[in-house]
Protein backbone atom coordinates (compact mmCIF):
# COMPACT_ATOMS: atom_id res chain seq x y z
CA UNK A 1 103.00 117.49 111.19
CA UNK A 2 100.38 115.05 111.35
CA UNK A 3 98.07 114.31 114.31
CA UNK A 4 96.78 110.48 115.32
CA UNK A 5 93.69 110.35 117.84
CA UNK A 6 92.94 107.16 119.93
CA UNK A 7 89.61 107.04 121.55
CA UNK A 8 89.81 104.78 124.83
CA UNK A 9 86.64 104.44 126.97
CA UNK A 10 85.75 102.73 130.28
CA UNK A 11 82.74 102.80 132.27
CA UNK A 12 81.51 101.55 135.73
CA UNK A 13 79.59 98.30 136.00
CA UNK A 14 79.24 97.26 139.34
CA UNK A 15 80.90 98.76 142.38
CA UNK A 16 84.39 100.68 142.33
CA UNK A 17 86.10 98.88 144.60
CA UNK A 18 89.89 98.34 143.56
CA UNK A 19 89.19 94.23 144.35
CA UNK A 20 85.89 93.88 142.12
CA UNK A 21 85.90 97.01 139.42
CA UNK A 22 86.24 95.75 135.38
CA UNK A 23 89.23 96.62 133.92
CA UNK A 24 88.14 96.24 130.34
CA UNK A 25 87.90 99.08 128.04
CA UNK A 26 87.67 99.66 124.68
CA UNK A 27 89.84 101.63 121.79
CA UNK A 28 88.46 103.36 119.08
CA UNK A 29 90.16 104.26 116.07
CA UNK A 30 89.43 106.24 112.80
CA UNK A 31 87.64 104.17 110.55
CA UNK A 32 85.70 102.96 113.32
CA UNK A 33 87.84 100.23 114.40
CA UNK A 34 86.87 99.37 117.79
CA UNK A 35 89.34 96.73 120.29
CA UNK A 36 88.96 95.45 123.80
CA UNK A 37 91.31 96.74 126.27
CA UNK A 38 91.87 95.47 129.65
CA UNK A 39 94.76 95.62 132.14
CA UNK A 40 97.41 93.09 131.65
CA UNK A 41 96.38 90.07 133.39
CA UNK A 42 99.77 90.20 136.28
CA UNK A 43 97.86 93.49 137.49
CA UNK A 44 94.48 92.55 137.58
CA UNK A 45 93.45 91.33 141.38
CA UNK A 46 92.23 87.57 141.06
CA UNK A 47 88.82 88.82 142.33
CA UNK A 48 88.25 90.95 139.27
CA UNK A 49 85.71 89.00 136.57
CA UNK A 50 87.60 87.99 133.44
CA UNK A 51 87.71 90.36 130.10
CA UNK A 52 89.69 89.49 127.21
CA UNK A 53 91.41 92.77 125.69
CA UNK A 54 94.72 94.27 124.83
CA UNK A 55 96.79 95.52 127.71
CA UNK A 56 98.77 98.65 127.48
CA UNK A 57 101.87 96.88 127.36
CA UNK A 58 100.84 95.03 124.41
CA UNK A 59 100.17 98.05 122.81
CA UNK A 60 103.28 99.52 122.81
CA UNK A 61 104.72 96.54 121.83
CA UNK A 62 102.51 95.91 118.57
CA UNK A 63 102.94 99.53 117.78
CA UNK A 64 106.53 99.67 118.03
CA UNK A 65 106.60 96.33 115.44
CA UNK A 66 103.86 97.34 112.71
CA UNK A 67 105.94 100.81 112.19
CA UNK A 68 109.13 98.80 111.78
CA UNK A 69 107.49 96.43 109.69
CA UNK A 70 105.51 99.27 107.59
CA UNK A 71 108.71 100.75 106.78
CA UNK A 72 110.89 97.36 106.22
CA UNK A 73 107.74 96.92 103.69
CA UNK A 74 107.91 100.17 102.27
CA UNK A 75 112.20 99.94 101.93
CA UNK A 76 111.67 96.34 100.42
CA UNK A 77 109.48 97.59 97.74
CA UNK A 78 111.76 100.57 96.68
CA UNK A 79 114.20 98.05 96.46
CA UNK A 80 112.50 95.75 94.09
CA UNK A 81 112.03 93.08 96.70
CA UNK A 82 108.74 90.78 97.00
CA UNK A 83 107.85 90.31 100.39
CA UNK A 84 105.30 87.77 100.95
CA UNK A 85 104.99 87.07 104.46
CA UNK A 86 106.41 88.77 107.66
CA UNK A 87 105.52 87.60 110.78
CA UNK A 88 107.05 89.57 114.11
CA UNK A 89 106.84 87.62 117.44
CA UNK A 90 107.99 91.18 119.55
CA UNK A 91 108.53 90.78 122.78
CA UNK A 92 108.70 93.71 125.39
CA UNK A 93 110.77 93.15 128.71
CA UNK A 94 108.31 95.45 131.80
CA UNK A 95 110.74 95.74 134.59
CA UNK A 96 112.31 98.84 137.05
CA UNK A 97 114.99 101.21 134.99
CA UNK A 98 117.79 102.81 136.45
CA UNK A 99 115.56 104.96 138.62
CA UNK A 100 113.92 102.44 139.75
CA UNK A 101 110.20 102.86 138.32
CA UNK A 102 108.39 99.95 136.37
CA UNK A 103 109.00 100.91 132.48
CA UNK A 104 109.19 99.07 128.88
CA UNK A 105 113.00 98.74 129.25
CA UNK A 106 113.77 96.38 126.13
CA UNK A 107 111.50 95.71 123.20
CA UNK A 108 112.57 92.91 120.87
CA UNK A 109 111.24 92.32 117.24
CA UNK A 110 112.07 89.04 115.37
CA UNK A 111 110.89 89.26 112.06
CA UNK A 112 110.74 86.65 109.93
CA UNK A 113 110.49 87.49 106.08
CA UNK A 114 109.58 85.29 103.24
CA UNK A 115 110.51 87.39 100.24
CA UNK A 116 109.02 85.61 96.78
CA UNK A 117 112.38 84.76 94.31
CA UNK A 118 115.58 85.77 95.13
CA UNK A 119 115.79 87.24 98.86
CA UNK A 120 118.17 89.60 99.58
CA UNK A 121 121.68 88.52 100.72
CA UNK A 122 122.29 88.83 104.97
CA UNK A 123 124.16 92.08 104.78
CA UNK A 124 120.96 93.95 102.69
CA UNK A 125 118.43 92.09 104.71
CA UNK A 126 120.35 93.97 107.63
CA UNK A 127 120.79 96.86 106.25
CA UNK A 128 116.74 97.24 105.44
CA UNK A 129 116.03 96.17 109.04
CA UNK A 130 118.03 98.73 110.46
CA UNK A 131 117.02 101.58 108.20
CA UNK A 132 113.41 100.47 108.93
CA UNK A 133 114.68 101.04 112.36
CA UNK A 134 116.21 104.28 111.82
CA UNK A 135 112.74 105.74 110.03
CA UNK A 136 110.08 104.08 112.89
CA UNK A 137 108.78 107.11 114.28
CA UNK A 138 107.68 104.77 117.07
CA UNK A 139 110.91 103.69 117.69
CA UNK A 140 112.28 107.32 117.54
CA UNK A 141 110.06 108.54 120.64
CA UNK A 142 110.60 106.01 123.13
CA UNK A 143 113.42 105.69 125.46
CA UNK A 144 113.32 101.84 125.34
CA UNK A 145 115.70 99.82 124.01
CA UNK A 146 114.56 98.74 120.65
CA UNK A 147 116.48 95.44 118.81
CA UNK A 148 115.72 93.63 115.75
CA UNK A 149 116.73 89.54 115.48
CA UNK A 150 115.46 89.56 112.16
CA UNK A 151 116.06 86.32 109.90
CA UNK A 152 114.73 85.16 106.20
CA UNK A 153 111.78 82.64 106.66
């Protein structure tokens, strides 16, 4: 067991009226690493002053494609492969599930890998994607539907 602490932090500036309050925010993590939060821009009133910062749903989208990507990484290695680039353009899909309450329904990564020599063959490029899959501990606590549309760049 391992534990993983987030720091978020908001604080008044201004009134708290739902049309006018600041939605930013900020995350800390170990380290010290410190990034902007807001609310994602379709729930933010048009009367609220603009922030830049990562929205929640973001978030779980990033997080949900750097622990796939750690492990593809991590698999690739093991199996002698160089990866040199991998760039994920993830998409998450907000909309009402079956019971009818706004959730992250779908999540889709699309990795592209540029692998230095030889890259693998389709069916091990597949294979690594979906054991990567298989060992995200992200992936393995959500209820969303996770896919991969992964190709060799």
């Amino acid at each position: 067991m391992s534990e993983h602490r987030a720091k978020v932090e908001w604080e008044l500036k201004g009134a708290f009226e739902y049309q006018s309050y600041s939605r930013a925010h900020g995350m800390e993590f170990d380290g010290g690493i410190r990034v902007p939060g807001n609310a994602a821009a379709a729930n933010i009133p048009a009367t609220v002053p603009a922030a830049h910062g990562v929205d929640p749903e973001q978030a779980f989208v990033a997080s949900l494609s750097a622990c796939h990507m750690l492990w593809f990484l991590h698999l690739a290695s093991r199996a002698k492969l160089t990866v040199v680039r991998y760039v994920d353009e993830a998409c998450g899909i907000l909309e009402k599930n079956a019971a009818g309450v706004a959730a992250m329904t779908r999540v889709t990564l699309r990795p592209a890998v540029s692998f230095a020599g030889t890259p693998p063959g389709a069916e091990e490029h597949a294979r690594l994607h979906h054991d990567a899959h298989q060992r995200c501990f992200i992936a393995n606590s959500v209820k969303s539907e996770v896919t991969c549309e992964a190709s060799i760049a």
